[in-house]
C-alpha atoms as a PDB file:
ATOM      1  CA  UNK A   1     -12.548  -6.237 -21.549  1.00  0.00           C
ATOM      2  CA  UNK A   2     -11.358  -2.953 -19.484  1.00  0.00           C
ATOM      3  CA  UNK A   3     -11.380  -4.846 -15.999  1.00  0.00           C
ATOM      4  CA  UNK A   4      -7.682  -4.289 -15.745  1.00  0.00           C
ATOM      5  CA  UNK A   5      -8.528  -0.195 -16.122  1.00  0.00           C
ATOM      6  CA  UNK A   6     -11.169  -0.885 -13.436  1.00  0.00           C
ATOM      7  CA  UNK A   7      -8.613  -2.147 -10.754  1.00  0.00           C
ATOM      8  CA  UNK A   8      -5.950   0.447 -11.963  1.00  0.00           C
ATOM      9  CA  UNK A   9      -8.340   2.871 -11.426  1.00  0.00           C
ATOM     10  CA  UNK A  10      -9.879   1.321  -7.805  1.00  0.00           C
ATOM     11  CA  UNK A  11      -6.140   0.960  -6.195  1.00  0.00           C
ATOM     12  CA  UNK A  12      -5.467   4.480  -7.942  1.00  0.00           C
ATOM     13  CA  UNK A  13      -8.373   5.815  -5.866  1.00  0.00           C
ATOM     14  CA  UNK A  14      -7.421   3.875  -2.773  1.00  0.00           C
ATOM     15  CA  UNK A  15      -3.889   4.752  -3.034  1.00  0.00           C
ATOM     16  CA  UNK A  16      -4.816   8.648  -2.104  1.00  0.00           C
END
């Protein structure tokens, strides 16, 4: 499972 890659990814974008 990559759902650790989705939440990296979602606080990466919400961390702009």
């Amino acid at each position: 499972m990559r759902t650790k890659m989705q939440i990296f990814n979602w606080l990466k974008l919400t961390k702009t």
